[in-house]
C-alpha atoms as a PDB file:
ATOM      1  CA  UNK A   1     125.376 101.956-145.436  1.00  0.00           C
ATOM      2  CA  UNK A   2     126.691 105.484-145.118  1.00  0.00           C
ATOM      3  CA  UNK A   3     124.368 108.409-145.968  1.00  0.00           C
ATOM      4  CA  UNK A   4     126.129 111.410-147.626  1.00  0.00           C
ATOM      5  CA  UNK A   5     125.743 114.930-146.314  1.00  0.00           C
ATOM      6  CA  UNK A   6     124.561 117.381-149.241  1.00  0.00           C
ATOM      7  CA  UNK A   7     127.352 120.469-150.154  1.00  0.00           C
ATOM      8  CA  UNK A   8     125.987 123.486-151.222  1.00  0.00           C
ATOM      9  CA  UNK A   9     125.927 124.121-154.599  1.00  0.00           C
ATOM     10  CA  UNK A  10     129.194 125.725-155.874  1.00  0.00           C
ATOM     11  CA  UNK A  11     128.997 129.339-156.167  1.00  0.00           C
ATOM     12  CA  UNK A  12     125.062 129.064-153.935  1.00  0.00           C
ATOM     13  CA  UNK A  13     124.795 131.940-151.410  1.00  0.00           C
ATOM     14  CA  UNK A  14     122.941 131.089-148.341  1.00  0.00           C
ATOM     15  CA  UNK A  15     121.952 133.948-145.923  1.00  0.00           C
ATOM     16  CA  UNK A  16     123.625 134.473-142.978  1.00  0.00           C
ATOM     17  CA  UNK A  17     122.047 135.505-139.624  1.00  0.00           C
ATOM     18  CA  UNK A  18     123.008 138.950-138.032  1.00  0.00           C
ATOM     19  CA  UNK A  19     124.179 138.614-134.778  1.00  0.00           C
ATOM     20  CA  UNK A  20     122.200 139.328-132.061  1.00  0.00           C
ATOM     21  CA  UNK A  21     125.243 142.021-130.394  1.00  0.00           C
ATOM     22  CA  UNK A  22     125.447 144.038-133.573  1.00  0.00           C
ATOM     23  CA  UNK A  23     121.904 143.789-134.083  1.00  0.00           C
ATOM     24  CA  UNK A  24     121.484 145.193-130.378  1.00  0.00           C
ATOM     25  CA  UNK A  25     124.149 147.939-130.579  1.00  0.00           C
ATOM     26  CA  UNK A  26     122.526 149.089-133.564  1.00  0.00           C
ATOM     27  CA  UNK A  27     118.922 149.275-131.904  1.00  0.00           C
ATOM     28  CA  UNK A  28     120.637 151.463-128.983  1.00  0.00           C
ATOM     29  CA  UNK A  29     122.412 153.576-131.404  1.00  0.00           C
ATOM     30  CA  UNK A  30     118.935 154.548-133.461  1.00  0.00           C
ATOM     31  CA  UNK A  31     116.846 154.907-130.428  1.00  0.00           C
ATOM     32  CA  UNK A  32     119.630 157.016-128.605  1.00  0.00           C
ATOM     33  CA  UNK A  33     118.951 159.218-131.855  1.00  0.00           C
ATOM     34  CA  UNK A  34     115.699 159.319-131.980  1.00  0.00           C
ATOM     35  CA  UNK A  35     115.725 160.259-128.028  1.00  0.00           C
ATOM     36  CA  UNK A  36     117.800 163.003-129.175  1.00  0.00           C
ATOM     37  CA  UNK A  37     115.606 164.404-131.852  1.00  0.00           C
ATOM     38  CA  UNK A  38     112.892 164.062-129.750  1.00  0.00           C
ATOM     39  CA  UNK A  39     114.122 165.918-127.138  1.00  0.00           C
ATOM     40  CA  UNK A  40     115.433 168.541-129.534  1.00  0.00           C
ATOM     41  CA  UNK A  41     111.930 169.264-130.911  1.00  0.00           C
ATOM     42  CA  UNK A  42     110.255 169.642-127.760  1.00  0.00           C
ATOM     43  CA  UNK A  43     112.841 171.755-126.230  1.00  0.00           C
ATOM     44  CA  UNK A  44     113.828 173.520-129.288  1.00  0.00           C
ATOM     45  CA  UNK A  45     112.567 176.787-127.697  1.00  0.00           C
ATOM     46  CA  UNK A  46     114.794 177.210-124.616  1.00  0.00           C
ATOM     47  CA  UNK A  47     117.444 175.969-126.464  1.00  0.00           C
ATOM     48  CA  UNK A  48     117.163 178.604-128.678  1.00  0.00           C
ATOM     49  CA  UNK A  49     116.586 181.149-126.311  1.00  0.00           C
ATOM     50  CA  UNK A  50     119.982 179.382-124.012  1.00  0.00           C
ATOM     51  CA  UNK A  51     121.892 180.651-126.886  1.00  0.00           C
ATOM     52  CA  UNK A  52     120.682 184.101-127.791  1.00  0.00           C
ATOM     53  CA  UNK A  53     121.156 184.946-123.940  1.00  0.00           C
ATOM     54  CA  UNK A  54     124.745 183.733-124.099  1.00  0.00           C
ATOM     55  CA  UNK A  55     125.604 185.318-127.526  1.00  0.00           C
ATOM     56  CA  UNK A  56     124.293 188.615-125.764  1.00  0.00           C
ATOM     57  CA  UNK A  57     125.906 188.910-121.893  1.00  0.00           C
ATOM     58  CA  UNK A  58     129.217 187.270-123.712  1.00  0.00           C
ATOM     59  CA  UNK A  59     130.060 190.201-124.423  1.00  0.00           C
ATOM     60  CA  UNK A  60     129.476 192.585-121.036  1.00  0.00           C
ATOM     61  CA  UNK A  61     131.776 189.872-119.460  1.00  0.00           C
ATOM     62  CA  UNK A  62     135.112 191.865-121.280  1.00  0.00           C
ATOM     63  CA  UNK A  63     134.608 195.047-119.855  1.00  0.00           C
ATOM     64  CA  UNK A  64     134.155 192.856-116.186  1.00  0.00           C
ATOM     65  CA  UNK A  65     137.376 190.440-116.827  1.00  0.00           C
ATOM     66  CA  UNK A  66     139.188 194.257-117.769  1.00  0.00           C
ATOM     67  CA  UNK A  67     138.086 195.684-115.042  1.00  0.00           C
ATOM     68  CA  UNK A  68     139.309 192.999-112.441  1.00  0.00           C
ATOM     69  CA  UNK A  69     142.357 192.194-114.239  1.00  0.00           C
ATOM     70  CA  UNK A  70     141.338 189.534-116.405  1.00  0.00           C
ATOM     71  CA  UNK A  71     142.943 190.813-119.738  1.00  0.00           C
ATOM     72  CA  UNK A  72     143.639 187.502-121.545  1.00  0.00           C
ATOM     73  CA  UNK A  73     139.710 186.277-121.555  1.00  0.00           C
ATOM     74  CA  UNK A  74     138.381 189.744-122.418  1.00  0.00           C
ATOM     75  CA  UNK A  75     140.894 189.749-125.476  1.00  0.00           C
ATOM     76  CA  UNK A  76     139.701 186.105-126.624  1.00  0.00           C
ATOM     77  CA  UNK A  77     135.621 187.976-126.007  1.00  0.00           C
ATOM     78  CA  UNK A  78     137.140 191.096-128.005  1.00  0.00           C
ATOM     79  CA  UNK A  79     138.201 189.719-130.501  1.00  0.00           C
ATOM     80  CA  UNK A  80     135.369 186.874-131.252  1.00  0.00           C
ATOM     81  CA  UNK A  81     132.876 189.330-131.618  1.00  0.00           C
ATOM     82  CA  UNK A  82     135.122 191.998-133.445  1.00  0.00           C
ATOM     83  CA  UNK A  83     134.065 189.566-136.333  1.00  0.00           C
ATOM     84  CA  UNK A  84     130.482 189.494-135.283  1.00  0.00           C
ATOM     85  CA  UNK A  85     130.240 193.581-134.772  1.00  0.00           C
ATOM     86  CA  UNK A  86     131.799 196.464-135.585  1.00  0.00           C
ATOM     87  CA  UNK A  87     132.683 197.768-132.051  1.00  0.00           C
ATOM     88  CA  UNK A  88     132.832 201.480-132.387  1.00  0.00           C
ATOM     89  CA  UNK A  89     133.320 202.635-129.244  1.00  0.00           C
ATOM     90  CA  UNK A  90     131.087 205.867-129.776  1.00  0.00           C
ATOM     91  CA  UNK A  91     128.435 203.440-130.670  1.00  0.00           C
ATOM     92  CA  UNK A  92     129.176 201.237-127.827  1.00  0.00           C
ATOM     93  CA  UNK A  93     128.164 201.174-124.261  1.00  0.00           C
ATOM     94  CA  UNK A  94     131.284 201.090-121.308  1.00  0.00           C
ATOM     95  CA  UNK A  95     131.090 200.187-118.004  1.00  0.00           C
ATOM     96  CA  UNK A  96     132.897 201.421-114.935  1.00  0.00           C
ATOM     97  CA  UNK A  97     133.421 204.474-116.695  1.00  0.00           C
ATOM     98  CA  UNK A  98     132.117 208.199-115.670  1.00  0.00           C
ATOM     99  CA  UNK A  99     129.097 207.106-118.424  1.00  0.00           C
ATOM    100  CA  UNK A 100     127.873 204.654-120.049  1.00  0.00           C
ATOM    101  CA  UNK A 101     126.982 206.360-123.503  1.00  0.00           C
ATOM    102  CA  UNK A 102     130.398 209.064-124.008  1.00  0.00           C
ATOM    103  CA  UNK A 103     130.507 210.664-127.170  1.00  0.00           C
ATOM    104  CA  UNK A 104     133.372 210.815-129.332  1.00  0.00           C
ATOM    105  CA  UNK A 105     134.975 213.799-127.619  1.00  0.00           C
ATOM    106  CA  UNK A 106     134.717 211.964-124.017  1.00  0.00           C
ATOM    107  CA  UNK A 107     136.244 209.140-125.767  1.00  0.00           C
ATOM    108  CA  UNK A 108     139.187 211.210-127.033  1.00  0.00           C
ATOM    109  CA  UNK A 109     139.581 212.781-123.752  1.00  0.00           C
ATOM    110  CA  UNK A 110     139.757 209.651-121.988  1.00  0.00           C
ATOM    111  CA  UNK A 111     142.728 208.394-124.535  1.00  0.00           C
ATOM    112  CA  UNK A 112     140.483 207.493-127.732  1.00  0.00           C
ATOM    113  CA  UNK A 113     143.323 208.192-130.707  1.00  0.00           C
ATOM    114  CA  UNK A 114     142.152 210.885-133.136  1.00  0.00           C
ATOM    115  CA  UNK A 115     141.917 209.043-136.635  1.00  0.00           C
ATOM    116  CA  UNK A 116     140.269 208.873-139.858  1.00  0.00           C
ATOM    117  CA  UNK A 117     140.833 204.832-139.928  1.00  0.00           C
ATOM    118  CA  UNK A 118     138.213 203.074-138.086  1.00  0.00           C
ATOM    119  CA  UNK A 119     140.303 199.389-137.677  1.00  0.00           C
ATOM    120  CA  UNK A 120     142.411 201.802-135.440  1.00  0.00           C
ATOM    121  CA  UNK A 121     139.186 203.655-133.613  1.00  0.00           C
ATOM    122  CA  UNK A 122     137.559 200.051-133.378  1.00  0.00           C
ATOM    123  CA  UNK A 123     140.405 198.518-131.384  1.00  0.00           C
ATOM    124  CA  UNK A 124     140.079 201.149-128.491  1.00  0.00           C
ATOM    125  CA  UNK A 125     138.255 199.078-125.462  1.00  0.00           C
ATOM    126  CA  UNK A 126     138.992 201.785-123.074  1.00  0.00           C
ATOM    127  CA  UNK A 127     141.180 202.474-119.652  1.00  0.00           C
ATOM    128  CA  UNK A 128     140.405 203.233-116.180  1.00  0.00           C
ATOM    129  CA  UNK A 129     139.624 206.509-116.927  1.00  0.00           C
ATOM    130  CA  UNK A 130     136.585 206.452-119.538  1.00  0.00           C
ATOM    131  CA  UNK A 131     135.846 202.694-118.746  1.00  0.00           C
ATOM    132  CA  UNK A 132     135.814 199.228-120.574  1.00  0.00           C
ATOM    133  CA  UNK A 133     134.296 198.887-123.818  1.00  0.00           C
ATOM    134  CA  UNK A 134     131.357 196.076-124.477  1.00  0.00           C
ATOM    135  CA  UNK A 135     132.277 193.517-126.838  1.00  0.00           C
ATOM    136  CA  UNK A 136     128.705 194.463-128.982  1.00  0.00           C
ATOM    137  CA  UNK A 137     127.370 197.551-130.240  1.00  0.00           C
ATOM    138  CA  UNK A 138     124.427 199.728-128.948  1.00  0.00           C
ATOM    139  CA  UNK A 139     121.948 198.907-131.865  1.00  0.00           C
ATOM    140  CA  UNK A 140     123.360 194.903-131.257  1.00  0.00           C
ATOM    141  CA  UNK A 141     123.053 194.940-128.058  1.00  0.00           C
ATOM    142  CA  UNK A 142     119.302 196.048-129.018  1.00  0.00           C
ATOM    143  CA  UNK A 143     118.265 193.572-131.619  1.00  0.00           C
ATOM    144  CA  UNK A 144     119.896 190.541-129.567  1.00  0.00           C
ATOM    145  CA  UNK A 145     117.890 191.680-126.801  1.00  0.00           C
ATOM    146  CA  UNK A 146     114.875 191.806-128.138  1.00  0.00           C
ATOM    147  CA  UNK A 147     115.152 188.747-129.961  1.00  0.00           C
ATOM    148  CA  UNK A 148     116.032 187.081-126.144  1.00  0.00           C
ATOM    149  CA  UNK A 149     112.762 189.001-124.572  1.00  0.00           C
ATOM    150  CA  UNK A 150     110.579 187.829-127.539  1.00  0.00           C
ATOM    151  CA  UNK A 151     111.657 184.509-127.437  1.00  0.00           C
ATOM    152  CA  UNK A 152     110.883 183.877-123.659  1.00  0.00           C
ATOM    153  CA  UNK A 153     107.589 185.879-124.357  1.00  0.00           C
ATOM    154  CA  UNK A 154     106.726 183.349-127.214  1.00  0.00           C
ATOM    155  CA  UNK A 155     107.300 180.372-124.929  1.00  0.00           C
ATOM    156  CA  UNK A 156     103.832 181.702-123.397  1.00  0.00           C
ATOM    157  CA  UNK A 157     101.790 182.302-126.613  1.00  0.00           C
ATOM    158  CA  UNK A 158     103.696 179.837-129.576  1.00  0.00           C
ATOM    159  CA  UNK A 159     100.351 177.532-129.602  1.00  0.00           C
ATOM    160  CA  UNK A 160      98.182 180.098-130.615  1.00  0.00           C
ATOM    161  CA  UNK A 161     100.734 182.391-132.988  1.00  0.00           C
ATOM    162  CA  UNK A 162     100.931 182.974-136.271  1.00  0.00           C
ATOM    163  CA  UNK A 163     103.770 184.334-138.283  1.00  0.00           C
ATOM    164  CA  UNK A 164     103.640 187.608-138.147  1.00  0.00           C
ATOM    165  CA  UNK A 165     102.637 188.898-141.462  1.00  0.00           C
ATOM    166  CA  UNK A 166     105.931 189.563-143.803  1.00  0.00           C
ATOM    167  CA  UNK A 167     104.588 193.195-144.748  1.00  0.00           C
ATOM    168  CA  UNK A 168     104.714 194.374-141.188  1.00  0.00           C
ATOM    169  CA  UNK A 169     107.767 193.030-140.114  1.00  0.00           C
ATOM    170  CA  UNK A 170     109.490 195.012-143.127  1.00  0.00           C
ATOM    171  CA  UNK A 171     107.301 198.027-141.943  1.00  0.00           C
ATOM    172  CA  UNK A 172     108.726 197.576-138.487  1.00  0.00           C
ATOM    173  CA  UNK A 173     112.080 196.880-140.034  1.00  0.00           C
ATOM    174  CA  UNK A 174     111.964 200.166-141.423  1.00  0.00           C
ATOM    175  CA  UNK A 175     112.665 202.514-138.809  1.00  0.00           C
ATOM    176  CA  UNK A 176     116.499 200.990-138.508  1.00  0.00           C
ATOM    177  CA  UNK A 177     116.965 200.593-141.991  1.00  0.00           C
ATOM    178  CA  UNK A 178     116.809 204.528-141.864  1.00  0.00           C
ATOM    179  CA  UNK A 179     118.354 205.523-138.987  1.00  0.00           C
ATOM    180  CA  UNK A 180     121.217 203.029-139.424  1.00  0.00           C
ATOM    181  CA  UNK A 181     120.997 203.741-143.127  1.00  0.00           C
ATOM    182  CA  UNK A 182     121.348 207.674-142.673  1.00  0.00           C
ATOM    183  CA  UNK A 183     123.748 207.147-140.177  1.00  0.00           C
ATOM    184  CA  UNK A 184     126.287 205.155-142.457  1.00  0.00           C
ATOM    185  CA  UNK A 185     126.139 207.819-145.265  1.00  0.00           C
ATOM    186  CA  UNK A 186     126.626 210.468-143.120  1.00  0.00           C
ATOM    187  CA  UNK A 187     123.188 212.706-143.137  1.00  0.00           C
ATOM    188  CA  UNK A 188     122.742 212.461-139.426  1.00  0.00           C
ATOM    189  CA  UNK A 189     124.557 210.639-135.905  1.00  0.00           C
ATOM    190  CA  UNK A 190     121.976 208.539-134.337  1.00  0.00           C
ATOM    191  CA  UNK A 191     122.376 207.893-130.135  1.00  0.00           C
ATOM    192  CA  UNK A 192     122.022 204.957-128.119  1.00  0.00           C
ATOM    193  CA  UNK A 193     117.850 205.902-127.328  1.00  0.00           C
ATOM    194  CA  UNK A 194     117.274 205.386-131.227  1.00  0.00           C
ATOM    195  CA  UNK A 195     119.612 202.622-131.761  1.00  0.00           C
ATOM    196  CA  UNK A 196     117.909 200.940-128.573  1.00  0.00           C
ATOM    197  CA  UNK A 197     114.646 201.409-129.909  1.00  0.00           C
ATOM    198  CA  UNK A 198     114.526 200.845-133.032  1.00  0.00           C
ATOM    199  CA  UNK A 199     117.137 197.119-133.054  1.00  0.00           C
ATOM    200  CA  UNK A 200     114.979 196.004-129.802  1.00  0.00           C
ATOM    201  CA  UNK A 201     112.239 196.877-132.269  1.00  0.00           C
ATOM    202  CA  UNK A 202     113.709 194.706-135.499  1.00  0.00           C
ATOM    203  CA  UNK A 203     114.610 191.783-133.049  1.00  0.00           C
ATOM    204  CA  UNK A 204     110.737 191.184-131.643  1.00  0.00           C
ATOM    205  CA  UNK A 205     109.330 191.279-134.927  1.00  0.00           C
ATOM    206  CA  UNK A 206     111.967 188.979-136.434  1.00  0.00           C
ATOM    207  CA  UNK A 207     111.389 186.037-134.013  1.00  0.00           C
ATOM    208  CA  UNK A 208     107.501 186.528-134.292  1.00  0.00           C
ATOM    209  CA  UNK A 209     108.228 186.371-138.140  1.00  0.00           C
ATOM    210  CA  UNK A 210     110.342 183.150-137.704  1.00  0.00           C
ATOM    211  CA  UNK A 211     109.900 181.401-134.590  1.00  0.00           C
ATOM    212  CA  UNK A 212     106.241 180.140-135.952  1.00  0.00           C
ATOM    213  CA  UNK A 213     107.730 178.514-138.409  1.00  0.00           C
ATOM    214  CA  UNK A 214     110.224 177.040-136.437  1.00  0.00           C
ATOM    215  CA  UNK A 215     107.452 175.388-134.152  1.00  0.00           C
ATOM    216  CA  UNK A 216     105.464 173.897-137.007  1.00  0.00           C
ATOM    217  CA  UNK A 217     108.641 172.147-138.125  1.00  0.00           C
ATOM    218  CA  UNK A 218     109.606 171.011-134.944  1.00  0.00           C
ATOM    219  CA  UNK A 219     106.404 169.823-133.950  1.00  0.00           C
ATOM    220  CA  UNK A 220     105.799 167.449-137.377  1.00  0.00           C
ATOM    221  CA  UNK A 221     109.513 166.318-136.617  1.00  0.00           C
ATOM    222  CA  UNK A 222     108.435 165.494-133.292  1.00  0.00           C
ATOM    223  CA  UNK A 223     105.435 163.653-134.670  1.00  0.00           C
ATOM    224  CA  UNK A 224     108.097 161.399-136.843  1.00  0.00           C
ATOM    225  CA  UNK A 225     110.402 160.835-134.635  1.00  0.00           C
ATOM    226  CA  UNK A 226     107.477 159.491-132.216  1.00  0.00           C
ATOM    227  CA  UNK A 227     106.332 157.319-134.849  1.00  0.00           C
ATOM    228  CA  UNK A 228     110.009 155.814-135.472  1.00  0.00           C
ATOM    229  CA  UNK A 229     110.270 155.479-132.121  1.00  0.00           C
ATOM    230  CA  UNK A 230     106.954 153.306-131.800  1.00  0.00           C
ATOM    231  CA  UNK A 231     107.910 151.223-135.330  1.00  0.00           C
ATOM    232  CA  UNK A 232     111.287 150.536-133.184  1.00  0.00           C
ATOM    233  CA  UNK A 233     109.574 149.482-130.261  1.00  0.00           C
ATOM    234  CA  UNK A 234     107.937 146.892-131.819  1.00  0.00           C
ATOM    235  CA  UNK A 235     110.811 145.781-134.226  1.00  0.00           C
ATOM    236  CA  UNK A 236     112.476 145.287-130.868  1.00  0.00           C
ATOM    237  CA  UNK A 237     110.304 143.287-129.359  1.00  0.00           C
ATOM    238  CA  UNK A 238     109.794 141.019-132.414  1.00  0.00           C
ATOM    239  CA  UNK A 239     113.393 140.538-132.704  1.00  0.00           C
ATOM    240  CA  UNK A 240     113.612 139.299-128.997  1.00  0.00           C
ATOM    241  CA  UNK A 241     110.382 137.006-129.742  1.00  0.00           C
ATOM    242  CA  UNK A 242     112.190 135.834-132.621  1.00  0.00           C
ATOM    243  CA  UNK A 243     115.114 134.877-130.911  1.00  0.00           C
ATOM    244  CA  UNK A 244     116.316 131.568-129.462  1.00  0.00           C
ATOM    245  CA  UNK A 245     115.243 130.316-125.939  1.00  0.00           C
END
């Protein structure tokens, strides 16, 4: 007497198991991301800070590469941050020059072209003579700055800040809203002290505006993340428990 096997109904789906490889390659793939984010929350602030520095000596490396010969690499710096800044070079500093402020009439003495068109004034980076141009402005150079020494100086106080109250960072706004503002229509020339001053001034407050922020995001994604990483943990190990011996 033969016993017959039993087909699956015609049309039946029965599930079918994952296998264990894919199921493996995608638990290293999620906890490589979560390993990510977590380490992108808790070092969120020297990343930050990694960048600003390198967005602000970028451009101080032209005038070197000109200087030593370099011309190709200080064009490429030139010409990234010509987009970024508007690189008037009587708003600009220059190194290996007689100074590192001239005015427009040192500039045009030391082979500045006389012109109304500022694309043409712009491109000027300097010779020998005067000195190389930096690839940021004065006031830039300023608010980058102090965006860079507020950021390292928040590193020290970020679990006991606040965000700085909105109506006194536009109050300490203020003071380069008008002298860039007066500037740009033409009342008065600012000079590097004021530009200095008052962008170092704009940068602090704006990271002790934002940067609170930033850490209270950060530190509830961290707080997720940790979680997922725990739930994973445990789906992990109750996969391998579930497996065959």
């Amino acid at each position: 007497m033969t016993i017959e096997q039993k087909q699956p109904a015609q049309g039946s789906t029965q599930p079918q198991p994952i296998a264990p490889k894919s199921v493996a390659s995608d638990t290293k793939l999620t906890r490589a991301a979560n390993t990510l984010v977590i380490g992108m929350a808790r070092r969120w602030l020297a990343i930050f800070n990694t960048v600003w520095a390198i967005y602000l000596f970028t451009p101080f490396l032209a005038p070197i590469f000109m200087h030593i010969g370099w011309e190709a690499p200080a064009a490429v710096i030139y010409a990234i941050y010509s987009v970024l800044c508007h690189q008037l070079p009587d708003h600009s500093y220059f190194l290996f020059g007689p100074s590192l402020t001239p005015l427009a009439p040192e500039l045009i003495a030391g082979g500045m072209p006389i012109t109304d068109s500022l694309f043409i004034e712009r491109s000027f980076i300097g010779n020998a003579e005067i000195g190389w141009k930096v690839a940021l402005c004065q006031r830039d150079v300023a608010i980058y700055a102090g965006v860079l020494v507020a950021g390292l100086s928040y590193a020290l106080v970020r679990r006991r800040t606040k965000p700085l109250p909105f109506k006194l960072f536009v109050l300490l706004a203020i003071p380069m809203a008008i002298d860039g503002g007066t500037q740009l229509i033409g009342l008065r020339e600012s000079n590097w002290v004021l530009r200095t001053l008052t962008g170092s001034l704009f940068g602090m407050a704006a990271v002790y505006l934002a940067y609170p922020y930033v850490q209270d995001a950060m530190q509830e994604l961290l707080e997720t993340e940790l979680l997922r990483r725990e739930s994973l943990q445990h789906r992990t190990a109750d996969h391998v428990d579930a497996s065959p011996q």
